[in-house]
C-alpha atoms as a PDB file:
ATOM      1  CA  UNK A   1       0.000   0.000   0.000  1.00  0.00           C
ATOM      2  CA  UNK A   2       1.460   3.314  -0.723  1.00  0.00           C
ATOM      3  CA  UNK A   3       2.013   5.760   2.291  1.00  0.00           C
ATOM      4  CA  UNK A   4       0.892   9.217   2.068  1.00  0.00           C
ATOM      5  CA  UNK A   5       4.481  10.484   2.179  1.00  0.00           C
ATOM      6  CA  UNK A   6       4.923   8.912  -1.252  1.00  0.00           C
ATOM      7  CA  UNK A   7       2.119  10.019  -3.039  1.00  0.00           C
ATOM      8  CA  UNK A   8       3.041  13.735  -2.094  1.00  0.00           C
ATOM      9  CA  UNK A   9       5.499  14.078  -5.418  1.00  0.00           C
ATOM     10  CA  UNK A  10       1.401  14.228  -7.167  1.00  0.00           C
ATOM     11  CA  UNK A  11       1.340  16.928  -5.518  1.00  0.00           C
ATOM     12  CA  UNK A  12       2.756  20.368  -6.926  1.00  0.00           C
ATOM     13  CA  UNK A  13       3.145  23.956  -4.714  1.00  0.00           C
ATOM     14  CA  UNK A  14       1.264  25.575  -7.739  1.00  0.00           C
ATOM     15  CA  UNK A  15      -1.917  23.448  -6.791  1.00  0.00           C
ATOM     16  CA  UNK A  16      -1.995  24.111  -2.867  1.00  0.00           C
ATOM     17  CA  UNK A  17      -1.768  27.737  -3.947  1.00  0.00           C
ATOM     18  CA  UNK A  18      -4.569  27.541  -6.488  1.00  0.00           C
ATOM     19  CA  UNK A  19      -6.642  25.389  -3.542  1.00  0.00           C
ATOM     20  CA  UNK A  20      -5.102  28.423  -0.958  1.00  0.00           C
ATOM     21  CA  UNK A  21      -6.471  31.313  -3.436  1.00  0.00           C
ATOM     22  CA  UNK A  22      -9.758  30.253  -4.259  1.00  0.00           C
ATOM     23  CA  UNK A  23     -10.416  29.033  -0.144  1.00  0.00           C
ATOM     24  CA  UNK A  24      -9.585  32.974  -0.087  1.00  0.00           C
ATOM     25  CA  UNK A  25     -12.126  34.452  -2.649  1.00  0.00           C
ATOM     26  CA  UNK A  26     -14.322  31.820  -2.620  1.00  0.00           C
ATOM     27  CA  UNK A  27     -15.078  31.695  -6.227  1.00  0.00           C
ATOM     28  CA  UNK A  28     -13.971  30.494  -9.943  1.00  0.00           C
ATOM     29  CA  UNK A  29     -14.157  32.776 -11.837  1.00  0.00           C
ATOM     30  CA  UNK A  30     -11.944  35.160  -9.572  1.00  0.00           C
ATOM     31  CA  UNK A  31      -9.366  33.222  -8.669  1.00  0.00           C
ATOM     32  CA  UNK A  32      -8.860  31.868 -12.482  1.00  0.00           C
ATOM     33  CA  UNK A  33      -8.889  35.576 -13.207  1.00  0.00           C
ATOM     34  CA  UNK A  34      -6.498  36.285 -10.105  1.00  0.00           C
ATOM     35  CA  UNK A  35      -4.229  33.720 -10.828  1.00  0.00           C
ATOM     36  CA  UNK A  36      -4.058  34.618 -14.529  1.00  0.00           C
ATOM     37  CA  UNK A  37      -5.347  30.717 -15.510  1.00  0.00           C
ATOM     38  CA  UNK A  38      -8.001  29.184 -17.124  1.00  0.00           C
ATOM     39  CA  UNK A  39     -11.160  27.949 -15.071  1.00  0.00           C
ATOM     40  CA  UNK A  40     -10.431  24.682 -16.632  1.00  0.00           C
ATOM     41  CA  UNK A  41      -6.707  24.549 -15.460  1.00  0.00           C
ATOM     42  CA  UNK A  42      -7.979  25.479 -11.758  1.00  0.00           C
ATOM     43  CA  UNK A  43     -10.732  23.080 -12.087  1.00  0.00           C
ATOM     44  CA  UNK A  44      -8.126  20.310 -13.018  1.00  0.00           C
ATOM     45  CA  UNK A  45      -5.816  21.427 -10.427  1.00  0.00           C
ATOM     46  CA  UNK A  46      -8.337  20.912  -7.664  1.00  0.00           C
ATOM     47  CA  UNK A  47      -9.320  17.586  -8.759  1.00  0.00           C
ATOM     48  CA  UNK A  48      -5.359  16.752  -8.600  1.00  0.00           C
ATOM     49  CA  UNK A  49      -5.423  17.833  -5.046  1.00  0.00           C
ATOM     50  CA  UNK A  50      -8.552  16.006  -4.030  1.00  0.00           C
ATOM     51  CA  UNK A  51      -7.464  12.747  -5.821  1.00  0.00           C
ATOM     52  CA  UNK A  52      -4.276  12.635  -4.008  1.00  0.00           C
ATOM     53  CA  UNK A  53      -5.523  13.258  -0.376  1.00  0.00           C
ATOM     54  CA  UNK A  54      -8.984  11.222  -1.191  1.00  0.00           C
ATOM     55  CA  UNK A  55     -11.412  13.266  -0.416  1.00  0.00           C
ATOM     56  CA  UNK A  56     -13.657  16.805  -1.445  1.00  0.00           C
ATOM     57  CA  UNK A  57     -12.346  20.040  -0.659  1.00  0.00           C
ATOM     58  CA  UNK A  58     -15.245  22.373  -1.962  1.00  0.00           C
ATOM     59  CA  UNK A  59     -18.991  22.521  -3.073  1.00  0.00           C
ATOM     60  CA  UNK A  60     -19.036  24.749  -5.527  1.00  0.00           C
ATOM     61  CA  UNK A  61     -22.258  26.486  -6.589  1.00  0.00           C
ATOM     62  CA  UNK A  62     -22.958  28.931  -9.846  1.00  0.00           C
ATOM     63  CA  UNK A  63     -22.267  32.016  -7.527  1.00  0.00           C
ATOM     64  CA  UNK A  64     -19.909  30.786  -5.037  1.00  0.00           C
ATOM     65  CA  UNK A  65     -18.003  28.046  -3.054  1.00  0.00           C
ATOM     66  CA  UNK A  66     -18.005  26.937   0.400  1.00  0.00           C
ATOM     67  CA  UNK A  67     -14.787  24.563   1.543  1.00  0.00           C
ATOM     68  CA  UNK A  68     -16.138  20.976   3.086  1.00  0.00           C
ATOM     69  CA  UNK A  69     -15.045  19.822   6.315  1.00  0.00           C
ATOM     70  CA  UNK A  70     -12.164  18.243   4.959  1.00  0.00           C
ATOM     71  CA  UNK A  71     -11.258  21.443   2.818  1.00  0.00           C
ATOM     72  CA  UNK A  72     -11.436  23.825   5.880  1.00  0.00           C
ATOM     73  CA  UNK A  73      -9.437  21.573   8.069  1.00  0.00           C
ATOM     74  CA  UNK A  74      -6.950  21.039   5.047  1.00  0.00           C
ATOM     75  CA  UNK A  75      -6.627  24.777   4.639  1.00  0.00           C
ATOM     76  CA  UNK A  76      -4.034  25.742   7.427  1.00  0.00           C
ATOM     77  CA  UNK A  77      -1.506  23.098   6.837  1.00  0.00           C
ATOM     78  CA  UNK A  78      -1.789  24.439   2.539  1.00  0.00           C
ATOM     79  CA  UNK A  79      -1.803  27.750   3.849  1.00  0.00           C
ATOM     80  CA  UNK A  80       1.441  26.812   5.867  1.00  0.00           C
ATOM     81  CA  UNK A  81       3.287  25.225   3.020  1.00  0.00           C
ATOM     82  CA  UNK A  82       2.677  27.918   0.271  1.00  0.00           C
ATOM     83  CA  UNK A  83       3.704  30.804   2.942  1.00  0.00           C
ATOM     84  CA  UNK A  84       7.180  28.759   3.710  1.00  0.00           C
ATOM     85  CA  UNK A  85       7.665  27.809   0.278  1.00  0.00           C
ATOM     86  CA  UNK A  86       6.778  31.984  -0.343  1.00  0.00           C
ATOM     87  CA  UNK A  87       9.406  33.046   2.216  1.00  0.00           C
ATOM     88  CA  UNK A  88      11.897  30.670   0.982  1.00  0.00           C
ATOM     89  CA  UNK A  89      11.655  31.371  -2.435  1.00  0.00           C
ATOM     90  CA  UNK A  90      12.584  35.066  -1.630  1.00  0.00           C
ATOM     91  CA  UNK A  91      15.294  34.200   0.275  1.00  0.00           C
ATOM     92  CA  UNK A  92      16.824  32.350  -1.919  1.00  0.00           C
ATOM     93  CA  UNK A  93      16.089  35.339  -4.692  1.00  0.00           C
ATOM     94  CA  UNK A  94      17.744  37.495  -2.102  1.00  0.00           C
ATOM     95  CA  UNK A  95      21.173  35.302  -1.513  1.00  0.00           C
ATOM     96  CA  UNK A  96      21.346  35.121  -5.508  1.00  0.00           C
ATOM     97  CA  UNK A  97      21.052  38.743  -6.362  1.00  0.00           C
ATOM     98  CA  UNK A  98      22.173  40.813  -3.060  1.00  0.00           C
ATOM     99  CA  UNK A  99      24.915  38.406  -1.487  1.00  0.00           C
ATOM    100  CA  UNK A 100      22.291  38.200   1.563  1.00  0.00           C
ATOM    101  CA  UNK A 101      21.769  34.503   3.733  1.00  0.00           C
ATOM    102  CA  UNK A 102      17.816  34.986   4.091  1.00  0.00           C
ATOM    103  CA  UNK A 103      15.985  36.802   6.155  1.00  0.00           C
ATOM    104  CA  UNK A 104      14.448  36.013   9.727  1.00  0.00           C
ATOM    105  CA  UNK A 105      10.667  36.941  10.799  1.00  0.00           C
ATOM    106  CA  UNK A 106      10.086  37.385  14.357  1.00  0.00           C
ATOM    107  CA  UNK A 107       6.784  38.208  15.684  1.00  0.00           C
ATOM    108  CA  UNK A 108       6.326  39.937  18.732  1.00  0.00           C
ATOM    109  CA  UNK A 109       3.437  41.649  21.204  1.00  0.00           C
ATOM    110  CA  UNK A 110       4.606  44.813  21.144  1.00  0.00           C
ATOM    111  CA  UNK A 111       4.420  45.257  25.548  1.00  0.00           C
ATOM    112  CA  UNK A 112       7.452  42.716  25.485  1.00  0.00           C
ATOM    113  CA  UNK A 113       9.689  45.235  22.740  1.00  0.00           C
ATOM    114  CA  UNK A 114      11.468  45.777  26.018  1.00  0.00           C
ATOM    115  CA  UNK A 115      12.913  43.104  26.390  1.00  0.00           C
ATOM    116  CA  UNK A 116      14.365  43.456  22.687  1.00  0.00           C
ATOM    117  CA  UNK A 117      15.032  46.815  22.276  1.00  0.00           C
ATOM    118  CA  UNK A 118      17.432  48.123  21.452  1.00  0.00           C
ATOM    119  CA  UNK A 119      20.151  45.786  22.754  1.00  0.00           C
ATOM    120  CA  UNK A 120      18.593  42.758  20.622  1.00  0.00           C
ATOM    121  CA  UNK A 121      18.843  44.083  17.118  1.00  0.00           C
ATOM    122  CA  UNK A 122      22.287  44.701  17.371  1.00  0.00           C
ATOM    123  CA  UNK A 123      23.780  41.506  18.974  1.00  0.00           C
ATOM    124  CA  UNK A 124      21.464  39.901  15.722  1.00  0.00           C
ATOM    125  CA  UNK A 125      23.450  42.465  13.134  1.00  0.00           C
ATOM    126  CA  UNK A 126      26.653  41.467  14.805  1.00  0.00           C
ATOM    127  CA  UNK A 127      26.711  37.881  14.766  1.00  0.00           C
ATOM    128  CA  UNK A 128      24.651  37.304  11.768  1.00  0.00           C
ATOM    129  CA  UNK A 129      25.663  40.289   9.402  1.00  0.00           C
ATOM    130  CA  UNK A 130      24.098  39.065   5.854  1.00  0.00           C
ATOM    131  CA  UNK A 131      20.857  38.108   7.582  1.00  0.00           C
ATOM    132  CA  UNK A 132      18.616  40.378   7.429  1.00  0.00           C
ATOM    133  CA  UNK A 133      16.016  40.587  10.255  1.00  0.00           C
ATOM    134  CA  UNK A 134      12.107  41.384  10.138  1.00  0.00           C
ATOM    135  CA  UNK A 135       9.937  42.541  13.520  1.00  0.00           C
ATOM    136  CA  UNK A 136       6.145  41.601  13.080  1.00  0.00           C
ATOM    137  CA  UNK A 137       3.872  43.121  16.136  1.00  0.00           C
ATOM    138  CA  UNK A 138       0.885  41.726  16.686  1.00  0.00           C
ATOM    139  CA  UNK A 139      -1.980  40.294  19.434  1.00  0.00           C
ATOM    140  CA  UNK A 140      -0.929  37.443  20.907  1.00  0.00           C
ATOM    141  CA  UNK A 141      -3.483  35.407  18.686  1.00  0.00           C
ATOM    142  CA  UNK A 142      -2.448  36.896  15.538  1.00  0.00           C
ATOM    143  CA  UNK A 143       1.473  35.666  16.767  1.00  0.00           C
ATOM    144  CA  UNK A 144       0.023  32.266  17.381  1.00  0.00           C
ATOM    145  CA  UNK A 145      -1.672  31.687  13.950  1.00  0.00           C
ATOM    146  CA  UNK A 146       1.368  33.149  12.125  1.00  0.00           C
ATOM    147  CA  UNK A 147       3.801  30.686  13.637  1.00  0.00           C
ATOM    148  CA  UNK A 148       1.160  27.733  13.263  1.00  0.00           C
ATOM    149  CA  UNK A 149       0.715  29.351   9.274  1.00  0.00           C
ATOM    150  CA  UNK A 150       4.739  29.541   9.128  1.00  0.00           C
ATOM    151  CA  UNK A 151       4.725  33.177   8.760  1.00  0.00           C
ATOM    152  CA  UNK A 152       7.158  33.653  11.199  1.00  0.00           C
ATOM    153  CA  UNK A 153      10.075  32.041  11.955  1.00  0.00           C
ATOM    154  CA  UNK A 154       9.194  32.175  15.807  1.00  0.00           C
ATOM    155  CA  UNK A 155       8.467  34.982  18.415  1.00  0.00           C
ATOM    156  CA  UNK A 156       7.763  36.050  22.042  1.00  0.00           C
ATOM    157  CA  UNK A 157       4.143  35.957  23.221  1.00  0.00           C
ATOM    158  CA  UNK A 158       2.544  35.373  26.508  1.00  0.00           C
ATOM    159  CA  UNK A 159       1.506  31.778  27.454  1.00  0.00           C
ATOM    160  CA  UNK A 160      -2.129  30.927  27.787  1.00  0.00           C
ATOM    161  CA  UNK A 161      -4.698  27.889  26.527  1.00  0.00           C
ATOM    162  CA  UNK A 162      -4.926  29.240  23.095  1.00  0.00           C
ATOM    163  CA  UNK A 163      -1.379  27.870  21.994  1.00  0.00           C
ATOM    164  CA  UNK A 164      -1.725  24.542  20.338  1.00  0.00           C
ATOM    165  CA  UNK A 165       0.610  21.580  21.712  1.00  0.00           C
ATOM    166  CA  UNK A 166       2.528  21.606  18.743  1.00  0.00           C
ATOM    167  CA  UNK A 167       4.221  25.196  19.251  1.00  0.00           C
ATOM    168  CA  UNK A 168       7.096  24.790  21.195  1.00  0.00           C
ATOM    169  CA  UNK A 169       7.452  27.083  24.226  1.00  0.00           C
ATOM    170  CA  UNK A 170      10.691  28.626  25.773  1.00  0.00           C
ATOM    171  CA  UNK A 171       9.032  30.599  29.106  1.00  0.00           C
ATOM    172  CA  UNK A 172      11.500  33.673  29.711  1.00  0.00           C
ATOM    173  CA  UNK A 173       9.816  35.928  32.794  1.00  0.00           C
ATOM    174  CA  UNK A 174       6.135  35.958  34.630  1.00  0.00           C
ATOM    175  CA  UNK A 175       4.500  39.374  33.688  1.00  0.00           C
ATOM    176  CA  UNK A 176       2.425  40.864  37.053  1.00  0.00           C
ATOM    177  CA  UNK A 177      -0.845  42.743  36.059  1.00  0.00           C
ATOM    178  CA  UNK A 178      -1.314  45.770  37.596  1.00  0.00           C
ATOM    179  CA  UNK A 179      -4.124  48.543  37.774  1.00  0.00           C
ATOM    180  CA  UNK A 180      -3.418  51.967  36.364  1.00  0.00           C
ATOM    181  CA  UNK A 181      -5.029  54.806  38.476  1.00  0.00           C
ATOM    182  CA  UNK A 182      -5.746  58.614  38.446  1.00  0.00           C
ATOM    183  CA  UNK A 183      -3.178  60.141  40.901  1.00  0.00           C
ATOM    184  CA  UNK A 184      -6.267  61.422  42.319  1.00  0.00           C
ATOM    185  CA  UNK A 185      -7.519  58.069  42.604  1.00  0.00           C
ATOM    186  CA  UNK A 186      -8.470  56.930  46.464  1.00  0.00           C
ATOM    187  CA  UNK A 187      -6.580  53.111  45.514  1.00  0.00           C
ATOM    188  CA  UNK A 188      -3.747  55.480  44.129  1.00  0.00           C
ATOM    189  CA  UNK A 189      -2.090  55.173  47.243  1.00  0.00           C
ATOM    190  CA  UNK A 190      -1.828  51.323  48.018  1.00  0.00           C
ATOM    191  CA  UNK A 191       1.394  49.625  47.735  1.00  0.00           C
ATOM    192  CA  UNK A 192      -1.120  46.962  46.428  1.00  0.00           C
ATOM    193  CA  UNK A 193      -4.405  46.522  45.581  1.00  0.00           C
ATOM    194  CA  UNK A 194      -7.064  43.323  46.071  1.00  0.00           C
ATOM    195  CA  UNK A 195      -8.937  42.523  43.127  1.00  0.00           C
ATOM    196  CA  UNK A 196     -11.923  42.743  45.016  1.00  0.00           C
ATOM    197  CA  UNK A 197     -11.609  46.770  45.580  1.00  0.00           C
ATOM    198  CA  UNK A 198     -11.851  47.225  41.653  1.00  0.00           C
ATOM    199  CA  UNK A 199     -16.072  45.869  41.778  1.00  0.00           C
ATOM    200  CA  UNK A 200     -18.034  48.388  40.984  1.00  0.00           C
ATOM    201  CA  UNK A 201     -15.091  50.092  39.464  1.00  0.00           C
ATOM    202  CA  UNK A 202     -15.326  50.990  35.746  1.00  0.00           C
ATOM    203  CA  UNK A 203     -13.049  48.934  34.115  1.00  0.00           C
ATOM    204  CA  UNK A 204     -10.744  49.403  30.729  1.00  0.00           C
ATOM    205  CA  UNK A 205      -8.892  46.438  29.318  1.00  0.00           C
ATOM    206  CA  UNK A 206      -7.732  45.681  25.452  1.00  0.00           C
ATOM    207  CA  UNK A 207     -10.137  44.367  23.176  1.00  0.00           C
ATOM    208  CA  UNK A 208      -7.939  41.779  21.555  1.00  0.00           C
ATOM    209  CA  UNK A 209      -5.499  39.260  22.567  1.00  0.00           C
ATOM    210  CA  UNK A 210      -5.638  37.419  25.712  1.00  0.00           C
ATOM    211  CA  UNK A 211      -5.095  40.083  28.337  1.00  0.00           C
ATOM    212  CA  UNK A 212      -9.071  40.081  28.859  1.00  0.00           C
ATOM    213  CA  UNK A 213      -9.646  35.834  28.589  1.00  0.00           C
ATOM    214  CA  UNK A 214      -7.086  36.288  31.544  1.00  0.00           C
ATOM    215  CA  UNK A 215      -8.710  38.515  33.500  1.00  0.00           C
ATOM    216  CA  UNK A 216     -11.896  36.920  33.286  1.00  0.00           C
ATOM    217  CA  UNK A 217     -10.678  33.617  34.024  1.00  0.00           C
ATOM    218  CA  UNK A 218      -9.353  35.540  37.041  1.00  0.00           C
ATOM    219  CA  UNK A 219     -12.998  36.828  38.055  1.00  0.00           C
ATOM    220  CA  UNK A 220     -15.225  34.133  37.333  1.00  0.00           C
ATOM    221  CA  UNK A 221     -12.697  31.276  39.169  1.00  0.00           C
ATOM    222  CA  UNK A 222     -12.690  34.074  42.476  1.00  0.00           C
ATOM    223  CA  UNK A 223     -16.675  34.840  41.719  1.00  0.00           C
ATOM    224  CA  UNK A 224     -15.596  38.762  41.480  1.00  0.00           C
ATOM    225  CA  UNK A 225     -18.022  41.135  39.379  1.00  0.00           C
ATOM    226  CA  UNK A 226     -16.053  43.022  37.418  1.00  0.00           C
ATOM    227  CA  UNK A 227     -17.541  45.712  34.406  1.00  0.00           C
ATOM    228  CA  UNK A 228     -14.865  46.069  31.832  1.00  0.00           C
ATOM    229  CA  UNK A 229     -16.699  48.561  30.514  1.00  0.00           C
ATOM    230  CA  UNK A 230     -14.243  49.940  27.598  1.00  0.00           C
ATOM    231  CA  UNK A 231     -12.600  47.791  25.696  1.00  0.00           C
ATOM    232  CA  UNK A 232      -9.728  49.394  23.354  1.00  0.00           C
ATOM    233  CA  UNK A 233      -7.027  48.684  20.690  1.00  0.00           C
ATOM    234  CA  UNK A 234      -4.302  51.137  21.717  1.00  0.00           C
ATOM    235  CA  UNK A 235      -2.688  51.602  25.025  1.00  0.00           C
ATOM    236  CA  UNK A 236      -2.795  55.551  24.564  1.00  0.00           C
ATOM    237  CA  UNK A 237      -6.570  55.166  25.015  1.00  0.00           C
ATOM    238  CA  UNK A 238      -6.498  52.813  27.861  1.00  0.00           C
ATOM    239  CA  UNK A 239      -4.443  55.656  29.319  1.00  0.00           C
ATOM    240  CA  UNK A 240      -6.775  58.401  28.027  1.00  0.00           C
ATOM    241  CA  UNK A 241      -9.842  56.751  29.717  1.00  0.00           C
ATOM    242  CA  UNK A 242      -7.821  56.999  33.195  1.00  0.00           C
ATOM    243  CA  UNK A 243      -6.383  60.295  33.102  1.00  0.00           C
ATOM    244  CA  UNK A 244      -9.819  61.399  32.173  1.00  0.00           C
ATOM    245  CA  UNK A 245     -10.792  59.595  35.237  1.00  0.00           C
ATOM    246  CA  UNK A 246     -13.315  57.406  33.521  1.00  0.00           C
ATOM    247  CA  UNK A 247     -11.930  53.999  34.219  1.00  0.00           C
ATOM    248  CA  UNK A 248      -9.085  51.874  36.313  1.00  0.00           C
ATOM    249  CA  UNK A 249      -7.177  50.319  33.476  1.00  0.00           C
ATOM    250  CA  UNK A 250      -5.654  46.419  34.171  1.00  0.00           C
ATOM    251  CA  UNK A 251      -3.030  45.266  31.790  1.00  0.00           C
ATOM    252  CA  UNK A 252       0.406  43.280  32.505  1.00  0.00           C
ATOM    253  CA  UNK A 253       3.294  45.057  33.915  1.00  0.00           C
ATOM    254  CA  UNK A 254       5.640  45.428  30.957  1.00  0.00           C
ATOM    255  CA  UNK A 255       3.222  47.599  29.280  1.00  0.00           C
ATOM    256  CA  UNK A 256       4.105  50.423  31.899  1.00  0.00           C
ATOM    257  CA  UNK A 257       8.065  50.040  31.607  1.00  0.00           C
ATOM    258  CA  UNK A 258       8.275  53.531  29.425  1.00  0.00           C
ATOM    259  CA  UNK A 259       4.979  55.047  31.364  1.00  0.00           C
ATOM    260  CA  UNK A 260       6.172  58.407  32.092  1.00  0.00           C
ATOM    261  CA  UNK A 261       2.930  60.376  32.926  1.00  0.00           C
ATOM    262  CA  UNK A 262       2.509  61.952  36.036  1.00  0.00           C
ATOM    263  CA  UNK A 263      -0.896  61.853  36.439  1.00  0.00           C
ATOM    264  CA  UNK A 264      -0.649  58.070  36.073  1.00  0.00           C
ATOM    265  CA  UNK A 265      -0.137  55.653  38.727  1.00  0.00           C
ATOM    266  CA  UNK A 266       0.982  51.678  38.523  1.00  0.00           C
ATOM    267  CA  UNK A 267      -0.101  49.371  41.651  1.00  0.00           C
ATOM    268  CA  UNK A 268      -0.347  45.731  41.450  1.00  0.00           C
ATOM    269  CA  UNK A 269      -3.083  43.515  41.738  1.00  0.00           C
ATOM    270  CA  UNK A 270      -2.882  41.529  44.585  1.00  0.00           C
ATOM    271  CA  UNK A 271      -5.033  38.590  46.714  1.00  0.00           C
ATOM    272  CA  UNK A 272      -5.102  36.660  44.294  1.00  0.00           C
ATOM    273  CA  UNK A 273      -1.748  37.821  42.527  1.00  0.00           C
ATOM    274  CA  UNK A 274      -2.377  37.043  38.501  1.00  0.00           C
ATOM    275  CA  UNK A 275       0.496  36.826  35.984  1.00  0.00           C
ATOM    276  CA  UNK A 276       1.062  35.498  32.304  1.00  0.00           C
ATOM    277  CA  UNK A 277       3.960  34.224  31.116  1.00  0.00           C
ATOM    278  CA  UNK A 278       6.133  35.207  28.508  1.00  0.00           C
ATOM    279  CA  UNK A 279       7.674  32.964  26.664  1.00  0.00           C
ATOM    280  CA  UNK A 280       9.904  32.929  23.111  1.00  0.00           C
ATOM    281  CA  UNK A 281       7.786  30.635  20.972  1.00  0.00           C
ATOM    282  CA  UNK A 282       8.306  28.294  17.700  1.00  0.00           C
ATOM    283  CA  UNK A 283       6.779  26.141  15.359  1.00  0.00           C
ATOM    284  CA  UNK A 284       7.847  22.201  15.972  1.00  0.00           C
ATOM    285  CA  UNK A 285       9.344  22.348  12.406  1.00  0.00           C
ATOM    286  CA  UNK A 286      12.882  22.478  12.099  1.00  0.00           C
ATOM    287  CA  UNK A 287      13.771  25.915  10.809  1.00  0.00           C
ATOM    288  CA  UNK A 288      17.167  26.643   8.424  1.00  0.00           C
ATOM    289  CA  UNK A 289      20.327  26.151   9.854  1.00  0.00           C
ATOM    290  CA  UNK A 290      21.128  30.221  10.079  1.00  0.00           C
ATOM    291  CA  UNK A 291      17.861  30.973  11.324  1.00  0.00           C
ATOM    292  CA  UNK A 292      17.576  28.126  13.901  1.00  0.00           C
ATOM    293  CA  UNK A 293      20.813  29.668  15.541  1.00  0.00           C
ATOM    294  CA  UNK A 294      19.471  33.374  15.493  1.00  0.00           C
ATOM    295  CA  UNK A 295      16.895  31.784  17.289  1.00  0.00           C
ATOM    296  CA  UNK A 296      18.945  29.918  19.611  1.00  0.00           C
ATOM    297  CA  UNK A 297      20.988  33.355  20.344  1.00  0.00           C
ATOM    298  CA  UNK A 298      18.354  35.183  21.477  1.00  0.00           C
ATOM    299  CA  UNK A 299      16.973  32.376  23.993  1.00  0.00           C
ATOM    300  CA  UNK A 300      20.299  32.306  25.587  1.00  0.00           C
ATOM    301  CA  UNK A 301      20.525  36.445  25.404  1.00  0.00           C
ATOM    302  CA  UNK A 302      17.181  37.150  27.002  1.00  0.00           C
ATOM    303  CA  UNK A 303      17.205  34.075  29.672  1.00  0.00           C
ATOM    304  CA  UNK A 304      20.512  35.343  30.690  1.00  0.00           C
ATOM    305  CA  UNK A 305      19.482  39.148  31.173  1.00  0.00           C
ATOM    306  CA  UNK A 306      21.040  41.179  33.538  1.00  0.00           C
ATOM    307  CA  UNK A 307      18.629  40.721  36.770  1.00  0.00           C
ATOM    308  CA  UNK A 308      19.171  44.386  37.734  1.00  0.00           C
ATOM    309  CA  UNK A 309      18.507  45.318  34.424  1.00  0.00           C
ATOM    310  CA  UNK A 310      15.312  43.023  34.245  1.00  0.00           C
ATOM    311  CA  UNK A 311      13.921  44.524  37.678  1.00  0.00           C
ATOM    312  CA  UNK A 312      14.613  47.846  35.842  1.00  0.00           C
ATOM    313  CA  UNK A 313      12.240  47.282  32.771  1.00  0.00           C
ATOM    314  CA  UNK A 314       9.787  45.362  34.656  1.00  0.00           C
ATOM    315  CA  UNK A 315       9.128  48.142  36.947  1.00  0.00           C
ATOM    316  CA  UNK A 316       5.850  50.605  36.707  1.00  0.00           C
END
């Protein structure tokens, strides 16, 4: 019987990216016309694709198409390989015409730049001077699908139920949250603060990412009503809606490490004491040689911090 390993040669890069494209737009004639093909050709492509793995990918309809079960749980791992084969491709465009080894994506949430910044950057430039190097900042979901995609090479995130067993993790510090006040603020003063004084307390937290499924893990495990009653992209807001005195804002310490507002005060959350961990993250694939050891550089650089200089950017 032949394994599926050896019937992947039926299988070309072109046809996961015309299956990729049209899961995408979600309709013939489109993709054929974004792809610069012939319906026919796509058509024929597809039916390569489902041959080989044995099963349908789409139902396809006179106005549109809708990916089966097996096409939508198909879709990452295509998506993965035509977004490494991408990347590679340009490197390897890049080593030909500029003399360059590649380039390296790292993905990062941008309240841990930090820890990278600008120390990091340079140590890269040193020891790998033909590789060029890419920052990506994003929510800590967006970092998560992106590694799982193979978008990026690998990046530092925060540790929580939403990353998959097959991302390997690399935890670096725990990240305390704290509650930004009005100076004018009552709690202002505390050297710490119980969750339980923030109930009936407007509350401000981000939107997106998993700041907030932390928090009201937090609340609902303790049986605390909180109202996070503004939720927000951009940190400036989250501090706009406290020096306007309209909210307590809770977000994880690192975030305040280049707070320098007067009006503004940091005071940890306390009883019970909530953290997330950050941690330098990677796909389970083995990444190029070059790469693999930029990687392995900066593990070793930011797990062997200075601890003075650590307590120094950690602090409010």
């Amino acid at each position: 019987m032949t394994t599926p390993w050896n019937r992947l040669p039926a299988l070309s890069l072109k046809q996961l990216h015309y299956f990729v494209t049209l899961a995408q737009l979600r309709h013939f004639t489109d993709t054929a016309n974004h792809l610069a093909i012939s319906q026919p050709a796509l058509s024929s492509a597809l039916r390569q694709i489902e041959s080989v793995l044995g099963g349908k990918l789409v139902n396809r309809t006179a106005s549109a198409v809708s990916l089966t079960e097996l096409g939508a749980a198909i879709l990452p791992h295509a998506e993965r390989v035509v977004n490494v084969a991408r990347r590679a491709f340009s490197d390897m465009n890049q080593i030909v015409e500029a003399g360059g080894e590649g380039t390296v994506h790292i993905g990062l949430v941008p309240s841990v730049s930090s820890l990278l910044f600008p120390t990091l950057p340079r140590q890269l430039a040193a020891a790998f001077p033909r590789l060029r190097v890419a920052f990506h900042d994003q929510t800590n979901d967006a970092l998560i699908t992106r590694l799982i995609n193979g978008q990026i090479d690998y990046g530092i995130g925060a540790l929580d139920s939403s990353v998959p067993a097959d991302i390997e993790v690399f935890p670096l510090q725990d990240d305390p949250f704290v509650a930004i006040l009005h100076r004018d603020d009552p709690l202002a003063g505390s050297g710490h603060l119980p969750w339980r004084r923030l109930i009936d307390r407007d509350i401000a937290v981000f939107s997106r990412g998993n700041i907030q499924r932390l928090v009201s893990a937090l609340a609902e495990s303790n049986r605390l009503t909180l109202q996070p009653r503004y939720h927000v992209d951009y940190i400036e807001t989250l501090y706009g809606l406290v020096r306007s005195q309209l909210a307590v804002a809770i977000l994880p310490q690192l975030y305040t490490t280049h707070l320098r507002d007067p009006d503004l005060v940091a005071v940890q959350l306390q009883q019970p004491a909530l953290a997330r961990t950050v941690a330098l993250m990677r796909s389970a694939q083995p990444l190029p040689p070059l790469i693999d050891a930029s990687f392995q550089l900066l593990l070793k650089t930011l797990r062997h911090r200075d601890p003075d200089q650590a307590a120094s950017n950690a602090s409010p």
